[in-house]
C-alpha atoms as a PDB file:
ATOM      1  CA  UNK A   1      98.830  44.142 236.558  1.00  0.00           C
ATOM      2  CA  UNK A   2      98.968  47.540 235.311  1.00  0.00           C
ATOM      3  CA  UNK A   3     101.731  50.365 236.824  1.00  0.00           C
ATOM      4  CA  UNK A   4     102.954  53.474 235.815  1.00  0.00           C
ATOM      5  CA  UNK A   5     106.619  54.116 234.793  1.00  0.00           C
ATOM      6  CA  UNK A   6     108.467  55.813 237.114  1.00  0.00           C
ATOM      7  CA  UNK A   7     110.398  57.704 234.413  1.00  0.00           C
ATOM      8  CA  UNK A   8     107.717  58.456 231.772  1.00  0.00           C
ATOM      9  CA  UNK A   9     104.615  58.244 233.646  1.00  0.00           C
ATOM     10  CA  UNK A  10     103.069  55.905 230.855  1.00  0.00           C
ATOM     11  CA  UNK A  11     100.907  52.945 231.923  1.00  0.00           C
ATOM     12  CA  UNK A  12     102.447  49.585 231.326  1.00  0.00           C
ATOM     13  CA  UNK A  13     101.900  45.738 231.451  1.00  0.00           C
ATOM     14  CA  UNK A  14     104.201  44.250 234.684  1.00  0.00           C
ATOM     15  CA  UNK A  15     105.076  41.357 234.125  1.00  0.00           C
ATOM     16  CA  UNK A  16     108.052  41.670 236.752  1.00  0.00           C
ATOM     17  CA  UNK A  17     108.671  43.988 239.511  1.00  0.00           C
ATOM     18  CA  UNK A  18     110.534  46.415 237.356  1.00  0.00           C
ATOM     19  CA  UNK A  19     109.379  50.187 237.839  1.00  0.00           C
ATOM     20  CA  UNK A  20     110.124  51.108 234.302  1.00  0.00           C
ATOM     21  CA  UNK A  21     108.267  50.410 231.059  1.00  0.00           C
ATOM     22  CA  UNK A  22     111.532  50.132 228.691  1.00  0.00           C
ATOM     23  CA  UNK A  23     114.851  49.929 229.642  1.00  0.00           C
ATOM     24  CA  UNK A  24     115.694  53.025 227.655  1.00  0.00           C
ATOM     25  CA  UNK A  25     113.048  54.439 230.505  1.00  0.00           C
ATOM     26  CA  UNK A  26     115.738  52.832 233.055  1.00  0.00           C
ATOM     27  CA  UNK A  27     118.486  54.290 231.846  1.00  0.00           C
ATOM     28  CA  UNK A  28     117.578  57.594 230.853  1.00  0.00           C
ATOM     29  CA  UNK A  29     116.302  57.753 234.804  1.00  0.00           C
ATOM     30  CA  UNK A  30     119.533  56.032 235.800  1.00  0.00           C
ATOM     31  CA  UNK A  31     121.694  59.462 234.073  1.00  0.00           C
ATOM     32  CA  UNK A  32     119.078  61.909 235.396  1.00  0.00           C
ATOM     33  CA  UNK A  33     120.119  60.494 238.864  1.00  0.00           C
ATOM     34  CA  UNK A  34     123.773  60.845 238.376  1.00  0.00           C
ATOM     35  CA  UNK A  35     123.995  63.874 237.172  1.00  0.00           C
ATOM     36  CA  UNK A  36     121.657  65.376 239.586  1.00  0.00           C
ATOM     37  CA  UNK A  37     123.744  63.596 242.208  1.00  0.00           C
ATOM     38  CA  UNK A  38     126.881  64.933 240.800  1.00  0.00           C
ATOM     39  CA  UNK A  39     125.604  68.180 240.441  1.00  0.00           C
ATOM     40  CA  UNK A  40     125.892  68.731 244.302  1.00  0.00           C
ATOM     41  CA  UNK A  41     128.096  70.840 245.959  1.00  0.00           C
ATOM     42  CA  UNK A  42     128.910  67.442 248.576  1.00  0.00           C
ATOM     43  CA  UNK A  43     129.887  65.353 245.787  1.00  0.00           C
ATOM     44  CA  UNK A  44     132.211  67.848 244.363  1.00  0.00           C
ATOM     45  CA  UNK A  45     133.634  68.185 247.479  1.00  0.00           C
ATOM     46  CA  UNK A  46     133.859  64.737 248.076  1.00  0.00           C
ATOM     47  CA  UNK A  47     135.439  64.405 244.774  1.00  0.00           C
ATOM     48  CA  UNK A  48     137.859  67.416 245.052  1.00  0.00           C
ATOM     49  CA  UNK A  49     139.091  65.845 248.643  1.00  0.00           C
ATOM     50  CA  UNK A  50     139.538  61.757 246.823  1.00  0.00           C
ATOM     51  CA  UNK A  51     141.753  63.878 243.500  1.00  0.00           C
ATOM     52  CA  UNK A  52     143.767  65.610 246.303  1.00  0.00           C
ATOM     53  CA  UNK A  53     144.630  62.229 247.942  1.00  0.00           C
ATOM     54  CA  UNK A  54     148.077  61.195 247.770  1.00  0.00           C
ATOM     55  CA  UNK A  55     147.363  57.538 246.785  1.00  0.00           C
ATOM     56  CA  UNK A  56     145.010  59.061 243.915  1.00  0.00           C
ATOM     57  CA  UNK A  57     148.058  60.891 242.600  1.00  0.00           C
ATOM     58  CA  UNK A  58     150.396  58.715 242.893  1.00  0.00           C
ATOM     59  CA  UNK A  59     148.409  55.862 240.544  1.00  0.00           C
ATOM     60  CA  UNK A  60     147.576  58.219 238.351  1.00  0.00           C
ATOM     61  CA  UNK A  61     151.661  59.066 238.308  1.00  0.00           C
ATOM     62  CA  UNK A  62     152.500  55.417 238.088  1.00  0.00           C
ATOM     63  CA  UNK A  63     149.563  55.201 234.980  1.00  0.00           C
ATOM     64  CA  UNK A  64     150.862  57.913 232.573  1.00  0.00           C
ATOM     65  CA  UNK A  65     154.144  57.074 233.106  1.00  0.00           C
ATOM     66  CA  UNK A  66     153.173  53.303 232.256  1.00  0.00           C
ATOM     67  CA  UNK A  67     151.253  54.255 229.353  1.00  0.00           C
ATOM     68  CA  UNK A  68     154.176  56.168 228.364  1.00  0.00           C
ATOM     69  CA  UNK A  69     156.513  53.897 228.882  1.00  0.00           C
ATOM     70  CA  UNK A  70     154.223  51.181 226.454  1.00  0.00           C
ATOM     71  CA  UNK A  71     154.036  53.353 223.867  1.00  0.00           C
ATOM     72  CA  UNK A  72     157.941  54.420 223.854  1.00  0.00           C
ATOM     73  CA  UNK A  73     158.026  50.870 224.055  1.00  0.00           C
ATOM     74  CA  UNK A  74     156.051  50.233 220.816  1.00  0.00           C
ATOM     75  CA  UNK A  75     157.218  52.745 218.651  1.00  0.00           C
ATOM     76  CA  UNK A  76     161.047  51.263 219.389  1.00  0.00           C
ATOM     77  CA  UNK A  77     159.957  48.022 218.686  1.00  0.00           C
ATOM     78  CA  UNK A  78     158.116  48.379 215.016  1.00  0.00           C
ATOM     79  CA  UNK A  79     161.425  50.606 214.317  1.00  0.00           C
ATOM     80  CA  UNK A  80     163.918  47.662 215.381  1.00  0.00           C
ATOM     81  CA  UNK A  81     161.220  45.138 214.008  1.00  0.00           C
ATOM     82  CA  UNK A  82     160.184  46.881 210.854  1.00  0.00           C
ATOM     83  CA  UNK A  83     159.818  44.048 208.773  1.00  0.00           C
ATOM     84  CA  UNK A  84     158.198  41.696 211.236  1.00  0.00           C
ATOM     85  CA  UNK A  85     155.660  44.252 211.819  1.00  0.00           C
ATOM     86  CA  UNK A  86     154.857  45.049 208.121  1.00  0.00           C
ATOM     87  CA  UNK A  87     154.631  40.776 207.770  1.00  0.00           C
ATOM     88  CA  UNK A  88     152.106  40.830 210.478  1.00  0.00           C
ATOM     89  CA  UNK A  89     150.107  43.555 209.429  1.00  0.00           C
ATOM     90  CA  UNK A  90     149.894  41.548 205.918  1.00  0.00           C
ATOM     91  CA  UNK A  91     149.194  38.520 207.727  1.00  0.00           C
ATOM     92  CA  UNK A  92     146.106  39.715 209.597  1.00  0.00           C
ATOM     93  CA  UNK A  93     144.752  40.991 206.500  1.00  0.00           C
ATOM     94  CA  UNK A  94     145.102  37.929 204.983  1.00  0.00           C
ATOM     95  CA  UNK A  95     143.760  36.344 207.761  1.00  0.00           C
ATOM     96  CA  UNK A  96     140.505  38.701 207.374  1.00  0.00           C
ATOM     97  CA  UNK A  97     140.345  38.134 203.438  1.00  0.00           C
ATOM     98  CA  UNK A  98     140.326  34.272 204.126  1.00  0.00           C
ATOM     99  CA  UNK A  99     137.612  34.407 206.612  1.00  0.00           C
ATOM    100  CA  UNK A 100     136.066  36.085 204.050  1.00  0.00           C
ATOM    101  CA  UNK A 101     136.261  33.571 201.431  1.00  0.00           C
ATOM    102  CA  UNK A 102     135.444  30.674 204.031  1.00  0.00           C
ATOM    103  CA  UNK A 103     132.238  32.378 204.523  1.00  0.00           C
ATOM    104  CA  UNK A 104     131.299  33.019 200.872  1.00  0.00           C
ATOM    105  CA  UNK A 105     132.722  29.000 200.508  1.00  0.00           C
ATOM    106  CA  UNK A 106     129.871  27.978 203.170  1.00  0.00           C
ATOM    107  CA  UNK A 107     127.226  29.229 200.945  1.00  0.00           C
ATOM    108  CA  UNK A 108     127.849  27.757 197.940  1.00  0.00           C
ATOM    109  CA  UNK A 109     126.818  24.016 197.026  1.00  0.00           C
ATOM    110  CA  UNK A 110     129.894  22.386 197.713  1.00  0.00           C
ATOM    111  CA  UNK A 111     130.307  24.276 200.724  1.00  0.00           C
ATOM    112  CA  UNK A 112     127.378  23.004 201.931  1.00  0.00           C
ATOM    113  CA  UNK A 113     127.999  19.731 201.413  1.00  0.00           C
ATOM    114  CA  UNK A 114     131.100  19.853 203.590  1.00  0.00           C
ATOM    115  CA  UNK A 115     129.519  21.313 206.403  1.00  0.00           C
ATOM    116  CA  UNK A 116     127.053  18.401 206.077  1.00  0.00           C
ATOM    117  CA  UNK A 117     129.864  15.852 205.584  1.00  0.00           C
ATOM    118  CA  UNK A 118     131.770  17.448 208.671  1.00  0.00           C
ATOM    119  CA  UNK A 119     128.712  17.253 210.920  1.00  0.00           C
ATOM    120  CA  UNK A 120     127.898  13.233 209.584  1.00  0.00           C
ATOM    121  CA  UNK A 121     131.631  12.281 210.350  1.00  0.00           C
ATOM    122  CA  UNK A 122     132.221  14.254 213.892  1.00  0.00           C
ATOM    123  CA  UNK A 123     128.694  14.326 215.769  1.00  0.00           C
ATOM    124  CA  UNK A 124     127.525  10.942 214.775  1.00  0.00           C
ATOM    125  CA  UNK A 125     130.999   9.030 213.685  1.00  0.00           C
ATOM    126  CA  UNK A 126     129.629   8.115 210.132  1.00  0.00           C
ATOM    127  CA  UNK A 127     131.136   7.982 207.068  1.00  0.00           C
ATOM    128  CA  UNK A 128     130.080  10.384 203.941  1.00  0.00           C
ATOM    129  CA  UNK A 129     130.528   8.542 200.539  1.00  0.00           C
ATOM    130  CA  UNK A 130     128.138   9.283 198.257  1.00  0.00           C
ATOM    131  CA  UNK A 131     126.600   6.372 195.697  1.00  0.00           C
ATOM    132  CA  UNK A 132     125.562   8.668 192.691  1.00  0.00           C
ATOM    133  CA  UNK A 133     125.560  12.474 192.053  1.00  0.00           C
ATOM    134  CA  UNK A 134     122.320  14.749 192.746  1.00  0.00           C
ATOM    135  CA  UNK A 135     120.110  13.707 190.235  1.00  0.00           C
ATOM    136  CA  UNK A 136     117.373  16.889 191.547  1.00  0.00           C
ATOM    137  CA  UNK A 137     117.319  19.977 189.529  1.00  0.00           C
ATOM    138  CA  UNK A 138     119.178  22.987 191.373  1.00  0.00           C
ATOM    139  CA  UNK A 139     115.736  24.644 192.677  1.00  0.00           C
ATOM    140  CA  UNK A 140     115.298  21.652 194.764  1.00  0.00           C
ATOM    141  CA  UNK A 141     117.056  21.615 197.350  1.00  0.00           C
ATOM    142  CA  UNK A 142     118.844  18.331 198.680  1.00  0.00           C
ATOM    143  CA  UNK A 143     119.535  16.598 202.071  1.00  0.00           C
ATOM    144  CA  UNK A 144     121.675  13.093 201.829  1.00  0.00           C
ATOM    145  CA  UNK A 145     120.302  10.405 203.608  1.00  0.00           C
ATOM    146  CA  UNK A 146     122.762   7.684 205.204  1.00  0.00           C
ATOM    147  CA  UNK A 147     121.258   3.709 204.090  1.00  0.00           C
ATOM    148  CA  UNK A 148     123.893   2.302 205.761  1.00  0.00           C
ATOM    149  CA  UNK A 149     126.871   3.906 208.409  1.00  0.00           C
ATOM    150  CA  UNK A 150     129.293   4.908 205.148  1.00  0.00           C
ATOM    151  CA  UNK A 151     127.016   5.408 202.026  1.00  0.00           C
ATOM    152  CA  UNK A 152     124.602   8.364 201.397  1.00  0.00           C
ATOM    153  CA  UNK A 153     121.825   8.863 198.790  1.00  0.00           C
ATOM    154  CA  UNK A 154     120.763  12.639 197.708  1.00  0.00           C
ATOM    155  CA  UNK A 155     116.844  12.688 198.268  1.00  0.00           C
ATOM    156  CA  UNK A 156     114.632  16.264 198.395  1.00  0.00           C
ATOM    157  CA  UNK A 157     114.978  17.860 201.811  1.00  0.00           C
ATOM    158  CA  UNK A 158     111.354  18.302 202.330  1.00  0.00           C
ATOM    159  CA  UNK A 159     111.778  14.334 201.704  1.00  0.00           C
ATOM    160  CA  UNK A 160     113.927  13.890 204.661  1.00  0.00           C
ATOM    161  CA  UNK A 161     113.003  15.961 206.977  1.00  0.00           C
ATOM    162  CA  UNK A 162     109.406  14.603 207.205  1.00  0.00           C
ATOM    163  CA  UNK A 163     109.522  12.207 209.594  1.00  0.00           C
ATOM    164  CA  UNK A 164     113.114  13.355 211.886  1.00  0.00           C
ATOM    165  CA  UNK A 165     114.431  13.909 215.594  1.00  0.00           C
ATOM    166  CA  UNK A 166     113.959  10.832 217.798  1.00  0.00           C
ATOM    167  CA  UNK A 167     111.838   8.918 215.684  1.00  0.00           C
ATOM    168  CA  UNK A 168     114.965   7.171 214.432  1.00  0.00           C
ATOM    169  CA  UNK A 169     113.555   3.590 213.531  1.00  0.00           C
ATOM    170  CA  UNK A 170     110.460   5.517 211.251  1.00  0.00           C
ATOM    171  CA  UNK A 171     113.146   7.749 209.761  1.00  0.00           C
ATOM    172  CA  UNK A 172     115.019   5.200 208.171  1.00  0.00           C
ATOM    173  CA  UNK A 173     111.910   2.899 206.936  1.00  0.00           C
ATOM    174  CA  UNK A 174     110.488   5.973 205.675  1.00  0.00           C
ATOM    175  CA  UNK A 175     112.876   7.227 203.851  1.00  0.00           C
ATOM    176  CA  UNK A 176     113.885   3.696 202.175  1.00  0.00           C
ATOM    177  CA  UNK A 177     110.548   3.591 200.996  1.00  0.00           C
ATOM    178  CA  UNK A 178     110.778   6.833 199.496  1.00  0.00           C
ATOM    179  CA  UNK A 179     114.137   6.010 197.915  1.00  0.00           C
ATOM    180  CA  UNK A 180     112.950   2.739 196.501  1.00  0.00           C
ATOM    181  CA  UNK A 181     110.122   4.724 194.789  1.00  0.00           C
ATOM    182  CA  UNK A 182     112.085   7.758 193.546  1.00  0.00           C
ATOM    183  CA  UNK A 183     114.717   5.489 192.337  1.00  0.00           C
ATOM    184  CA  UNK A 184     113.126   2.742 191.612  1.00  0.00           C
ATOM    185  CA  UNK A 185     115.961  -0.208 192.831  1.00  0.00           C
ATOM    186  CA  UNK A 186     116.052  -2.573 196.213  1.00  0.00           C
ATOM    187  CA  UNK A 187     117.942  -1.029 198.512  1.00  0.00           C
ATOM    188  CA  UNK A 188     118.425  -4.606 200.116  1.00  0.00           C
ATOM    189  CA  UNK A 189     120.331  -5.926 197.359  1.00  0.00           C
ATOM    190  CA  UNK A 190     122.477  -2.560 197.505  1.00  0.00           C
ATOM    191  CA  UNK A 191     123.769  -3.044 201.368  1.00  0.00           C
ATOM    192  CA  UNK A 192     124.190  -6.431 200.681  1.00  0.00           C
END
């Protein structure tokens, strides 16, 4: 169903009862309004009357003077507290300059390998040993596959991930028999 913006006057698609095609459209119409509404000689009256108000005054008293009183407040405090204050300000930089070297962590190969190991051992209650090292060249990348509830075997991702989700059952016999050709060994005589 086609309409026509109410702000622009372009046609649109509706897919919803809105009268705009954008919501920059929306708003735009939404400041027009207000300051065509505030432009009126009632509003500024009406306006004029609520700033005369003693209740109006009187919070905006009891504001300043609150504000004031904070900062006062503040200023005293990092003078009595100097060095506390100079300790926190290091501390929240530290505190920035770590998260910024967890996140750099997180992308590197280790990294990645905890955030698997953290997933294996909290969401599913598994243990994360692994029974060699990566064998795979770096440009392939690696997913670890559990063969039993502790040990893990590094297999190619694409590997892995080709039969997953619910199929849990397939998953497992698939991926055995793609271990016990990459490898070449029984994976029988391993668990056991």
């Amino acid at each position: 169903m086609k309409r026509e913006c109410n702000y622009c006057g372009k046609e649109y698609e509706a897919k919803t009862s809105s009268k705009y095609c954008d919501i920059k459209c929306r708003q735009q119409d939404y400041r027009v309004k207000r300051i065509i509404r505030e432009a009126t000689p009632e509003f500024k009256q009406k306006r004029k009357k609520y700033q005369e108000n003693e209740k109006y005054k009187s919070n905006r008293r009891r504001w300043a003077k609150e504000t004031r009183y904070m900062n006062d407040y503040m200023k005293k405090w990092r003078k009595d507290n100097h060095e506390h204050w100079i300790q926190y300000k290091r501390n929240r930089y530290d505190s920035e300059k770590n998260s910024i070297k967890c996140r750099k962590y997180r992308q590197t190969e280790n990294g990645k390998i905890a955030s698997k190991k953290k997933k294996a051992k909290r969401k599913r209650n598994l243990k994360f040993q692994h029974l060699w090292k990566n064998p795979f060249p770096k440009n392939i990348p690696v997913d670890y596959h559990h063969i039993n509830n502790i040990l893990t075997i590094p297999i190619p991702k694409q590997t892995h991930q080709y039969i997953c989700g619910v199929k849990k059952q397939e998953h497992q016999q698939y991926n055995y028999r793609m271990i016990e050709k990459l490898y070449q060994i029984d994976l029988q005589k391993i668990l056991k």
